[in-house]
C-alpha atoms as a PDB file:
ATOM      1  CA  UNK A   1      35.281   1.769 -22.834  1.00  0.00           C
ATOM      2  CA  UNK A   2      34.357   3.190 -19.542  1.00  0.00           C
ATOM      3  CA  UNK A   3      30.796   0.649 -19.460  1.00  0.00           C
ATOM      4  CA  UNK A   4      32.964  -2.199 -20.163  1.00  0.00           C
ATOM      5  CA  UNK A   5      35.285  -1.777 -17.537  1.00  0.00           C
ATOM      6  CA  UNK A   6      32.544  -0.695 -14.910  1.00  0.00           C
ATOM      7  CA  UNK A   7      30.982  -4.050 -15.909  1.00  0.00           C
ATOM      8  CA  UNK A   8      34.165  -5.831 -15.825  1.00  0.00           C
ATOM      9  CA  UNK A   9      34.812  -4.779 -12.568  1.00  0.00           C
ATOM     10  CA  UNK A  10      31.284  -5.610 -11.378  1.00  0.00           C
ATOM     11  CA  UNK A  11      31.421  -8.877 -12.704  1.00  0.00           C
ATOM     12  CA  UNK A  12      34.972  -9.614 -10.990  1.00  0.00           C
ATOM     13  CA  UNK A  13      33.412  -8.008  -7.782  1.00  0.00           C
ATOM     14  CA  UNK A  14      30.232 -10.325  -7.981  1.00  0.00           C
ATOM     15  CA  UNK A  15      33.034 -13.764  -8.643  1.00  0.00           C
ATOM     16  CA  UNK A  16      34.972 -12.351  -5.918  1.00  0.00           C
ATOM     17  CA  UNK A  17      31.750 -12.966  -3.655  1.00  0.00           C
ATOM     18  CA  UNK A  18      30.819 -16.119  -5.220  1.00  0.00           C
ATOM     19  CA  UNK A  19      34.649 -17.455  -4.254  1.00  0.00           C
ATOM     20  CA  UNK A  20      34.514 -16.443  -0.203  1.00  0.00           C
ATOM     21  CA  UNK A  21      31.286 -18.103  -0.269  1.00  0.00           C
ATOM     22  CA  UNK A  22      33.059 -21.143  -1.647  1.00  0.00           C
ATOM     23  CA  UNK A  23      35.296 -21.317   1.111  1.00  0.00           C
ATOM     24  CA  UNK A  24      32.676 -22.036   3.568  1.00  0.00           C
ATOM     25  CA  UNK A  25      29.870 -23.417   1.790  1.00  0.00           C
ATOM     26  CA  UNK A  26      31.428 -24.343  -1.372  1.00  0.00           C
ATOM     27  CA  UNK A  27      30.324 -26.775  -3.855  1.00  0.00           C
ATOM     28  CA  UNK A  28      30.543 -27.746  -7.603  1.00  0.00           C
ATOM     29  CA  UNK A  29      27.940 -25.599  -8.017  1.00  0.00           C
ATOM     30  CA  UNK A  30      29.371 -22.151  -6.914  1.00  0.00           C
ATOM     31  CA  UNK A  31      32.598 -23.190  -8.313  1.00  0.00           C
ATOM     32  CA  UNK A  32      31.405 -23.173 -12.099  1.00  0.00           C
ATOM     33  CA  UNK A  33      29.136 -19.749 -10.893  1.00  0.00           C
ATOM     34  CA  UNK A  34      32.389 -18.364  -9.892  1.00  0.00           C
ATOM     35  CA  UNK A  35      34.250 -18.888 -12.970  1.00  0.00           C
ATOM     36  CA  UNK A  36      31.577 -18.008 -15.375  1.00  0.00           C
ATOM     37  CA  UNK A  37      31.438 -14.595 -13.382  1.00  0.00           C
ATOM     38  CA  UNK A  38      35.635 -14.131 -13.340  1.00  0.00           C
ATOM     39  CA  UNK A  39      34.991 -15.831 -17.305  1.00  0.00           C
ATOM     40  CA  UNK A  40      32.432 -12.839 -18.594  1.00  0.00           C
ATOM     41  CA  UNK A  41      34.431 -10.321 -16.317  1.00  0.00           C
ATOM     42  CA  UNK A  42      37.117 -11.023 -18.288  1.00  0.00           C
ATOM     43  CA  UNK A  43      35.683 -11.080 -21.616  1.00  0.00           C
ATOM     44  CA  UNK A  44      34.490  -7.691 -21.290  1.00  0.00           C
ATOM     45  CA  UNK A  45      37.821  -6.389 -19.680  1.00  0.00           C
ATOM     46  CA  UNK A  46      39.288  -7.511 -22.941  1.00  0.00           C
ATOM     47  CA  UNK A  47      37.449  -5.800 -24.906  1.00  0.00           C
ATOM     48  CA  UNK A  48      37.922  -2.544 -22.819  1.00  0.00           C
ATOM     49  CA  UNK A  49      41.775  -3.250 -23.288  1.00  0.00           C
ATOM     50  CA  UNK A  50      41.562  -3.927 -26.892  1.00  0.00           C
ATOM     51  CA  UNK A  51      39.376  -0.989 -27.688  1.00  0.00           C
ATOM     52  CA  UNK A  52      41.839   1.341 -25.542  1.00  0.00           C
ATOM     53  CA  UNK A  53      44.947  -0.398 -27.878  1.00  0.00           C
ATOM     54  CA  UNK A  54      43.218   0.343 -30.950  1.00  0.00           C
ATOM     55  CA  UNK A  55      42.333   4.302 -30.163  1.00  0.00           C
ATOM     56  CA  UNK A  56      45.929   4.962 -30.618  1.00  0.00           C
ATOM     57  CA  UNK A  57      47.847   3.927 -27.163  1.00  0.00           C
ATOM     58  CA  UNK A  58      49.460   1.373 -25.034  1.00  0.00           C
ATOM     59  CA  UNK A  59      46.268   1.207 -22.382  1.00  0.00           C
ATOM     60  CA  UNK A  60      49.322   2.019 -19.518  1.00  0.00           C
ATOM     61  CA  UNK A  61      49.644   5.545 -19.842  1.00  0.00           C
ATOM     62  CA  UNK A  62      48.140   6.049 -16.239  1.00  0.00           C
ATOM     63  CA  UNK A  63      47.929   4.416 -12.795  1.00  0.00           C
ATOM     64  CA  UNK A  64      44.204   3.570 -13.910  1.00  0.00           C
ATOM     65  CA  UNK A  65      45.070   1.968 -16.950  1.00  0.00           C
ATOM     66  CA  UNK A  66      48.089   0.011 -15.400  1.00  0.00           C
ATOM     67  CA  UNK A  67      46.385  -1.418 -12.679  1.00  0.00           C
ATOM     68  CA  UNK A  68      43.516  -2.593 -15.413  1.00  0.00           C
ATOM     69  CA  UNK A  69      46.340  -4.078 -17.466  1.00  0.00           C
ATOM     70  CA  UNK A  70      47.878  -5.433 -14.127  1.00  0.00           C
ATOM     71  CA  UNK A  71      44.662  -7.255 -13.127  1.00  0.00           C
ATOM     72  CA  UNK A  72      43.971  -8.558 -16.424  1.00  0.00           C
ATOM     73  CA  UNK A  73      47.046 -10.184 -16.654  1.00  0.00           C
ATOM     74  CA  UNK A  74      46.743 -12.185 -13.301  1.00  0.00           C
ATOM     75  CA  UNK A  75      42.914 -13.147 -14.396  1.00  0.00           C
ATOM     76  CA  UNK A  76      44.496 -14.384 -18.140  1.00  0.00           C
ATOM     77  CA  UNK A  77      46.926 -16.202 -15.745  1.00  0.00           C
ATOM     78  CA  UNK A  78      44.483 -17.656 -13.394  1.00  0.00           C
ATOM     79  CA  UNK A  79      42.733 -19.223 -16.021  1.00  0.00           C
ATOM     80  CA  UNK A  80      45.778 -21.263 -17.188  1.00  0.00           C
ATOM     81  CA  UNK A  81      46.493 -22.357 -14.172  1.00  0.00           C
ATOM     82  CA  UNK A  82      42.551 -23.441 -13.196  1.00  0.00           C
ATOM     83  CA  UNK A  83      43.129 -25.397 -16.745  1.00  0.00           C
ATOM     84  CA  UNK A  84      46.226 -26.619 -16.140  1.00  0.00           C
ATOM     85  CA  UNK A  85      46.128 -27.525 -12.485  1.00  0.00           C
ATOM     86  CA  UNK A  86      42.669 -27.562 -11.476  1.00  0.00           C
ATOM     87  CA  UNK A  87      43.735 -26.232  -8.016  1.00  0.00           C
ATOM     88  CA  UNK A  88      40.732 -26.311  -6.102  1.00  0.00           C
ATOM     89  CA  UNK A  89      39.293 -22.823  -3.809  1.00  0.00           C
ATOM     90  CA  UNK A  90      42.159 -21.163  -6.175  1.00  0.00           C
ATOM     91  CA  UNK A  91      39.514 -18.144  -7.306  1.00  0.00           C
ATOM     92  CA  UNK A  92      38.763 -17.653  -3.499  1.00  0.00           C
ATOM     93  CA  UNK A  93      42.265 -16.398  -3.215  1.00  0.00           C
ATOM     94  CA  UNK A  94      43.046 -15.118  -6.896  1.00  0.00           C
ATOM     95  CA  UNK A  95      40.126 -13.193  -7.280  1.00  0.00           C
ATOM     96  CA  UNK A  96      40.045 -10.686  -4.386  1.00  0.00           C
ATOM     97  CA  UNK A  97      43.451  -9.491  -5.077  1.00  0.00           C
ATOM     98  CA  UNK A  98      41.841  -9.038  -8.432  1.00  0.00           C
ATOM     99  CA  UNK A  99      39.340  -7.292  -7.562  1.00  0.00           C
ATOM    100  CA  UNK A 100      41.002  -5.031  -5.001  1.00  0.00           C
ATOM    101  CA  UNK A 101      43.877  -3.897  -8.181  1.00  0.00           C
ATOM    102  CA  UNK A 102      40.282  -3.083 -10.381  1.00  0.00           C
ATOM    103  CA  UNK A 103      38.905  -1.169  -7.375  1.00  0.00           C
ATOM    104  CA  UNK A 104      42.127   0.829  -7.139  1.00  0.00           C
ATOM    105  CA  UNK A 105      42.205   1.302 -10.786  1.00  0.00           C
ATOM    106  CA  UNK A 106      38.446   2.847 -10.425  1.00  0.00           C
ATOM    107  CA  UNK A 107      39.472   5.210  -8.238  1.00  0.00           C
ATOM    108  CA  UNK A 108      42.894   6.485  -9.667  1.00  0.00           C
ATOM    109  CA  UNK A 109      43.054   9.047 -12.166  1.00  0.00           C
ATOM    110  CA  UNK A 110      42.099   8.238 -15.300  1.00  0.00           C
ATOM    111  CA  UNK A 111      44.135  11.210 -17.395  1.00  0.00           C
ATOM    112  CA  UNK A 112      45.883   9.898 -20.736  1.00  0.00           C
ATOM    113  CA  UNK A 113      49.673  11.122 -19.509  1.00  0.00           C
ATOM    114  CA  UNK A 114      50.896  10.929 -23.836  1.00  0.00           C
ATOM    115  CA  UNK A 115      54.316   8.815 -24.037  1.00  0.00           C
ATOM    116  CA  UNK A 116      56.979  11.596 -24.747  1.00  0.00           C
ATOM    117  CA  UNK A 117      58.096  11.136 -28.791  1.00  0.00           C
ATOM    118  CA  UNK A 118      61.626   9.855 -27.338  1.00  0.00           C
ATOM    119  CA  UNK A 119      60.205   7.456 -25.363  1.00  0.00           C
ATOM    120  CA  UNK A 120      57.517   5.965 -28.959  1.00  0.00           C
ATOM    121  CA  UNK A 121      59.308   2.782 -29.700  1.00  0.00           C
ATOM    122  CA  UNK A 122      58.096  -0.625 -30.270  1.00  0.00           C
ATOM    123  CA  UNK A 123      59.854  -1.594 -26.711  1.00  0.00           C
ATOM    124  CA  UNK A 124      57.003  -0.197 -24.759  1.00  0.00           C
ATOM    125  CA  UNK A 125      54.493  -3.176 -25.872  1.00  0.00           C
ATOM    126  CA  UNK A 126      57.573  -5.710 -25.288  1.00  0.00           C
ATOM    127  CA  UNK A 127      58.971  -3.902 -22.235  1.00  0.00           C
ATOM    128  CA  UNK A 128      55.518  -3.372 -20.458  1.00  0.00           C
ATOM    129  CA  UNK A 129      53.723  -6.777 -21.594  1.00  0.00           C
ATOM    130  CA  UNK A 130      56.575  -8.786 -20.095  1.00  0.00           C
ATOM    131  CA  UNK A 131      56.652  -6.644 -16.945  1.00  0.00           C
ATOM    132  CA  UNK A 132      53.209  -7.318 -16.320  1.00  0.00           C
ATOM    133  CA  UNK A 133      52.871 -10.819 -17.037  1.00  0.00           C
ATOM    134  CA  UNK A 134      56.062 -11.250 -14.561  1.00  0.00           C
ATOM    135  CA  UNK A 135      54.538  -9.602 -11.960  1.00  0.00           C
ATOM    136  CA  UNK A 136      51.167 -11.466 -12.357  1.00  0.00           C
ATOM    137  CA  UNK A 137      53.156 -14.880 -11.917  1.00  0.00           C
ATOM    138  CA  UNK A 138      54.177 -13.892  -8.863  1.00  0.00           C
ATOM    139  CA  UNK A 139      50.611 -12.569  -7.575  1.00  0.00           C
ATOM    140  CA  UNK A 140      49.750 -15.981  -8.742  1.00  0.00           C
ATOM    141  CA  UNK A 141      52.274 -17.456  -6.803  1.00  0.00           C
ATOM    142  CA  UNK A 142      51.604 -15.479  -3.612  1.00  0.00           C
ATOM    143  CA  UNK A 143      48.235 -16.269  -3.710  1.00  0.00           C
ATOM    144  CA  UNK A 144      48.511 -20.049  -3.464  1.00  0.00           C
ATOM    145  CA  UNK A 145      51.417 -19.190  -0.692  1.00  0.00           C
ATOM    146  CA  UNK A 146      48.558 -17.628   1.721  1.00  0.00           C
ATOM    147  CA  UNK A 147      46.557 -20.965   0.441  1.00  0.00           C
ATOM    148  CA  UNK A 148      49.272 -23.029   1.117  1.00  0.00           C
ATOM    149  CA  UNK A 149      49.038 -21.645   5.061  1.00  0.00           C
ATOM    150  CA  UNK A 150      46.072 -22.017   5.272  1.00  0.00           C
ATOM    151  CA  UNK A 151      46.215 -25.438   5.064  1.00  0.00           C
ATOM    152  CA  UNK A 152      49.254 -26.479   6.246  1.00  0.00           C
ATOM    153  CA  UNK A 153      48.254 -24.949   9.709  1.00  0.00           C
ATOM    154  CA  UNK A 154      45.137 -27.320   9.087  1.00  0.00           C
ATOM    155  CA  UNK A 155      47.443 -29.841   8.914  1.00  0.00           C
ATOM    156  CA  UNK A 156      49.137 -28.371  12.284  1.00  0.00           C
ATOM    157  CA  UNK A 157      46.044 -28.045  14.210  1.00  0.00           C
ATOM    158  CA  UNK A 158      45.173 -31.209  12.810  1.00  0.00           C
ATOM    159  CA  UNK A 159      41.624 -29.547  12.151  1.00  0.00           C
ATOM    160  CA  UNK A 160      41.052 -31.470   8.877  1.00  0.00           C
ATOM    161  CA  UNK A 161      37.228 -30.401   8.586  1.00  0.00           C
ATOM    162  CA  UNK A 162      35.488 -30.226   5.082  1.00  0.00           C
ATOM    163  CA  UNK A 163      37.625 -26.736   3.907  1.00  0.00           C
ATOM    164  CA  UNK A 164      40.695 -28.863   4.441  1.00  0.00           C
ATOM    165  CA  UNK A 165      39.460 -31.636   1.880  1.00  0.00           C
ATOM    166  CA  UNK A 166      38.557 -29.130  -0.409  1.00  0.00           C
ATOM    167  CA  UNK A 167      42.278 -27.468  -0.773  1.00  0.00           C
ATOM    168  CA  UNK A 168      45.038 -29.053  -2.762  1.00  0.00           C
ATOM    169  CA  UNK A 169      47.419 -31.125  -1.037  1.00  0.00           C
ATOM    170  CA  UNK A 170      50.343 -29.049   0.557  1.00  0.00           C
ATOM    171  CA  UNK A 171      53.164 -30.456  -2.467  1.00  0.00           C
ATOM    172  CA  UNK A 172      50.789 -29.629  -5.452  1.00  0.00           C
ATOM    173  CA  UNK A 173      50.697 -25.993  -3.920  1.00  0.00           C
ATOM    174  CA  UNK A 174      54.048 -26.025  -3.300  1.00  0.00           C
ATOM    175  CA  UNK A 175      55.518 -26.832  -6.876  1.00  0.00           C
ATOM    176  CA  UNK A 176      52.498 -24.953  -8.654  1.00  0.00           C
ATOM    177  CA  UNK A 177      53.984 -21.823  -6.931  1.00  0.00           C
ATOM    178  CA  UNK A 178      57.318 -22.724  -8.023  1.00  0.00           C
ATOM    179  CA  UNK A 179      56.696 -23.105 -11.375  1.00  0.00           C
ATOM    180  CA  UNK A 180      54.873 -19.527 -11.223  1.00  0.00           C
ATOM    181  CA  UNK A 181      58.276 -18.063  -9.553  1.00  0.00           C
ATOM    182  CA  UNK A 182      59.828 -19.841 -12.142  1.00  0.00           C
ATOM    183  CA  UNK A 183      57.834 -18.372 -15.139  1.00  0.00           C
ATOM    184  CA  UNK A 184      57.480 -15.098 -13.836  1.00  0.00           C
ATOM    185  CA  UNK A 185      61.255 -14.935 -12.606  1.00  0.00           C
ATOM    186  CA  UNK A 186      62.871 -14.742 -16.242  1.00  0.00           C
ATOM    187  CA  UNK A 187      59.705 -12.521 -17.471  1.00  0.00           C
ATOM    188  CA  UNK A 188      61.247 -10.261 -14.911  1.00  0.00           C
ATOM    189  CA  UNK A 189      64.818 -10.467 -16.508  1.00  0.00           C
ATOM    190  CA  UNK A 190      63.511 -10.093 -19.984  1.00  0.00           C
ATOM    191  CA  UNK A 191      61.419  -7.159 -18.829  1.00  0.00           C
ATOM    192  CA  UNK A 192      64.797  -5.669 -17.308  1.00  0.00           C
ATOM    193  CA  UNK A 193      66.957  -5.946 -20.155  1.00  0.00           C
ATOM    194  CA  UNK A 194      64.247  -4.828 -22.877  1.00  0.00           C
ATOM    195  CA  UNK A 195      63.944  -1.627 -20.650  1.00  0.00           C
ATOM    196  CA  UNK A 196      67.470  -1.111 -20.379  1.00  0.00           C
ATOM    197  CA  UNK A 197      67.777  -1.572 -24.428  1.00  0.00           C
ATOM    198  CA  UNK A 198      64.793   0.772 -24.522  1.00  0.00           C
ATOM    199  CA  UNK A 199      66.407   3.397 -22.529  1.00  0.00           C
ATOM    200  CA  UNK A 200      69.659   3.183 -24.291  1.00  0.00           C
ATOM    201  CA  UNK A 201      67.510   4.140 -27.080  1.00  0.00           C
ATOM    202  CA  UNK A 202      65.759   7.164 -26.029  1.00  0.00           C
ATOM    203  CA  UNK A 203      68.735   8.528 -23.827  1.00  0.00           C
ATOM    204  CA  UNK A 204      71.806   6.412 -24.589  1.00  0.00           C
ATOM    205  CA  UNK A 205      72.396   4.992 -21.238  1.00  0.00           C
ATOM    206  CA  UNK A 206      71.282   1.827 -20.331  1.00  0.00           C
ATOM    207  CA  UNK A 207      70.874   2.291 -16.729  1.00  0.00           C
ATOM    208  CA  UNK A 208      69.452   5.613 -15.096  1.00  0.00           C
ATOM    209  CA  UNK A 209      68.765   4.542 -11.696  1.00  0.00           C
ATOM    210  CA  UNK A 210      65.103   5.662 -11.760  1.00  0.00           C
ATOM    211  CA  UNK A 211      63.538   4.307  -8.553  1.00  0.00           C
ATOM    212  CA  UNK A 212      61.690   2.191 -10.554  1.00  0.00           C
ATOM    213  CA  UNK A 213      64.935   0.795 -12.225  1.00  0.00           C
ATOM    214  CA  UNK A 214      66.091   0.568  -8.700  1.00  0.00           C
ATOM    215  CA  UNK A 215      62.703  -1.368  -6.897  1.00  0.00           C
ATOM    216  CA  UNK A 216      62.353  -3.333 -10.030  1.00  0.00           C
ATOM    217  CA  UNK A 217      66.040  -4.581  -9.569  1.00  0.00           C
ATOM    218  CA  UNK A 218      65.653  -5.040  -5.701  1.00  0.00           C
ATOM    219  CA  UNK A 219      62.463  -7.421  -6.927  1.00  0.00           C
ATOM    220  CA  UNK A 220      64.875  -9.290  -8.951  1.00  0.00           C
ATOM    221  CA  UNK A 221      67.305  -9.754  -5.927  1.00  0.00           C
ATOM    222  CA  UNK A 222      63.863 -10.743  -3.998  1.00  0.00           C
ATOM    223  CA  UNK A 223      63.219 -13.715  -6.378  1.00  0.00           C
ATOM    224  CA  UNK A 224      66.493 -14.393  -7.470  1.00  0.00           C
ATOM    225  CA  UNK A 225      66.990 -15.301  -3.210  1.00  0.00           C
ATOM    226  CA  UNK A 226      63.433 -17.138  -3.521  1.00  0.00           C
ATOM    227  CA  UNK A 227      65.011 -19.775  -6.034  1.00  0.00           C
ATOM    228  CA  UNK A 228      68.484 -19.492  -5.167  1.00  0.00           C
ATOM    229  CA  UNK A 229      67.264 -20.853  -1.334  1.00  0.00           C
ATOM    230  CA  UNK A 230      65.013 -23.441  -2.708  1.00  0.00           C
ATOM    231  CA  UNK A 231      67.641 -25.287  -5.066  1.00  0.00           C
ATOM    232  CA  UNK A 232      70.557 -25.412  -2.514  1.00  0.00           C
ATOM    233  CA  UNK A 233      69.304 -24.928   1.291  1.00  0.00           C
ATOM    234  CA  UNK A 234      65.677 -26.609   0.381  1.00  0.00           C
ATOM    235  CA  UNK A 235      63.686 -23.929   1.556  1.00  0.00           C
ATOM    236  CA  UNK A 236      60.356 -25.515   0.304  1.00  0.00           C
ATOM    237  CA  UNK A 237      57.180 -24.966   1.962  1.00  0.00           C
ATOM    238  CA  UNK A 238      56.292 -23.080   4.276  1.00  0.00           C
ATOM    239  CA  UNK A 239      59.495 -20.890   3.917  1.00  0.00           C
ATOM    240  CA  UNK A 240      58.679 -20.653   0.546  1.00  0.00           C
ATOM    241  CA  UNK A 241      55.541 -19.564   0.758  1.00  0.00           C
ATOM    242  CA  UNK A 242      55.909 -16.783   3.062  1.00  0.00           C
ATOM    243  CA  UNK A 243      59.179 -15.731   0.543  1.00  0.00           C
ATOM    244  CA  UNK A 244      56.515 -15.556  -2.191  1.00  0.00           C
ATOM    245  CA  UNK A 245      54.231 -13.525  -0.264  1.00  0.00           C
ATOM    246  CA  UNK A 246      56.903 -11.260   0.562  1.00  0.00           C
ATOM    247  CA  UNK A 247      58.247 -10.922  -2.682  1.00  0.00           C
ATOM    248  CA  UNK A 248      54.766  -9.970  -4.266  1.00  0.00           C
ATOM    249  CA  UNK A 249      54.474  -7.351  -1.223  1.00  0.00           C
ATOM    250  CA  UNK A 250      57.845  -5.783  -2.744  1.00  0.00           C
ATOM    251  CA  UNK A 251      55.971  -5.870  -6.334  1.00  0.00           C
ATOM    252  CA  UNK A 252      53.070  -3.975  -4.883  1.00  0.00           C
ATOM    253  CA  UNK A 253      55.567  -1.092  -3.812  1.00  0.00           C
ATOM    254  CA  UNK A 254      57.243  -1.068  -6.572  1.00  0.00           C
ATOM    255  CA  UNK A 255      53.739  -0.792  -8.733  1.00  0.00           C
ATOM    256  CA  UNK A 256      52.266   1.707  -6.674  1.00  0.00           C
ATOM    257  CA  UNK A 257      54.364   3.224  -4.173  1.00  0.00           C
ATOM    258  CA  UNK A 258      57.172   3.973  -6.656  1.00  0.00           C
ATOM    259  CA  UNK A 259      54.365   5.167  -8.863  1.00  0.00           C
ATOM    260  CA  UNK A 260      52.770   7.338  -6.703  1.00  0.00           C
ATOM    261  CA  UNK A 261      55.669   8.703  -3.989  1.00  0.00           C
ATOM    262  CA  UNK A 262      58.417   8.624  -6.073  1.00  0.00           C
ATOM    263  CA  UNK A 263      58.989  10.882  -8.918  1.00  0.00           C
ATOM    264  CA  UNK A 264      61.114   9.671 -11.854  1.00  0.00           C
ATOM    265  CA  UNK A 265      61.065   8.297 -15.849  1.00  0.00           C
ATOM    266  CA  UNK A 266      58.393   5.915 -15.096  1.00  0.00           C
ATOM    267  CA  UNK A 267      56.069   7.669 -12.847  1.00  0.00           C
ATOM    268  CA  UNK A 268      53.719   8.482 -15.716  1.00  0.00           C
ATOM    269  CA  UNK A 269      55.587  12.125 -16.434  1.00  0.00           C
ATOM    270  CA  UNK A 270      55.021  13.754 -19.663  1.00  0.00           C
END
């Protein structure tokens, strides 16, 4: 398990180089290297995943293993949007924050923290696999926000060079990042509610005010704004991107800081 996600992790590394090449001498050329690398990357981070499931436990029982989990999730997402969309430069963005979550996971500790016997339920593959997806839809979605700058300060500048024909138009970023807030929004709800039916459960409260329960709920609020703003004051655009981009920077504390500074239910305690 540990050579497959060393290779994994070299082979996202390797597409992450392949994609900032792409952004300044791109072609259809490095664009198919790119994905092939990000493809095989994650064919053998599957594999690592699967083989952790089947020796006995949810592969999140420690930072390393979440962030894994985390960055598979965005890669299984980035796919379906390349094959949906076909949003060009889109693994020149995607991938890096990829690879950065694999690097971290590298270097965090790799100790299998067991799930206490209260805490064994059939919730923590619903509760954890929705949480994760949630919060890859909104990496996805931040990610073509910082695109979305990029070229709508192109459009400002009026610098319209050969980069600036090779991004999407500004409303095809816009409403694919919508429709990732938009997925990953109610992934966020369900993820909420399963953990609060989880936790009435194991302790028989629904609510314990864990700071992850808390961050998790202020991420809610965070997105909740994001769409709320869009459907009645219009905030498309621009505004919208740099919500998104926010929003995922709140999802990053709320994976790691809350993780790592804050002590409570979910901080990988025994």
């Amino acid at each position: 398990m540990v050579i497959l996600f060393e290779l994994a992790l070299t082979f996202y590394f390797a597409a992450t180089i392949v994609g900032v090449v792409e952004l300044f001498r791109g072609s259809r050329a490095t664009t198919r290297i790119m994905l092939a690398l990000a493809a095989i990357g994650f064919i053998l981070h599957t594999a690592n995943i699967v083989l952790s499931a089947l020796s006995g436990h949810m592969p999140v029982t420690n930072m390393h293993e979440a962030s894994s989990f985390f960055s598979w999730c965005i890669v299984l997402l980035f796919f379906y949007v390349e094959y949906r969309y076909r949003i060009g430069l889109l693994g020149s963005f995607i991938m890096p924050i990829v690879f950065v979550l694999m690097l971290s996971s590298s270097i965090l500790p790799r100790e299998i923290t067991p799930v206490s016997p209260m805490l064994q339920s059939s919730w923590l593959g619903v509760h954890t696999a929705l949480a994760f997806l949630g919060d890859a839809a909104f990496a996805m979605a931040a990610g073509i926000g910082v695109m979305y700058l990029v070229q709508e300060h192109f459009v400002k500048t009026k610098r319209l060079g050969s980069l600036f024909q090779r991004l999407p138009s500004l409303q095809i970023l816009d409403e694919v990042s919508y429709k990732l807030i938009t997925l990953g929004f109610p992934l966020l709800t369900l993820a909420i509610i399963t953990g609060a039916l989880w936790a009435e459960s194991a302790w028989g409260s629904y609510w314990r005010w864990d700071p992850k329960e808390v961050w998790s709920l202020i991420t809610w609020f965070i997105y909740a704004l994001v769409l709320h703003v869009r459907l009645t004051a219009g905030w498309r655009g621009k505004k919208a991107a740099i919500l998104s981009i926010l929003g995922f920077s709140i999802v990053l504390f709320t994976f790691f800081g809350v993780n790592l500074l804050l002590k409570g239910v979910h901080s990988f305690v025994r």
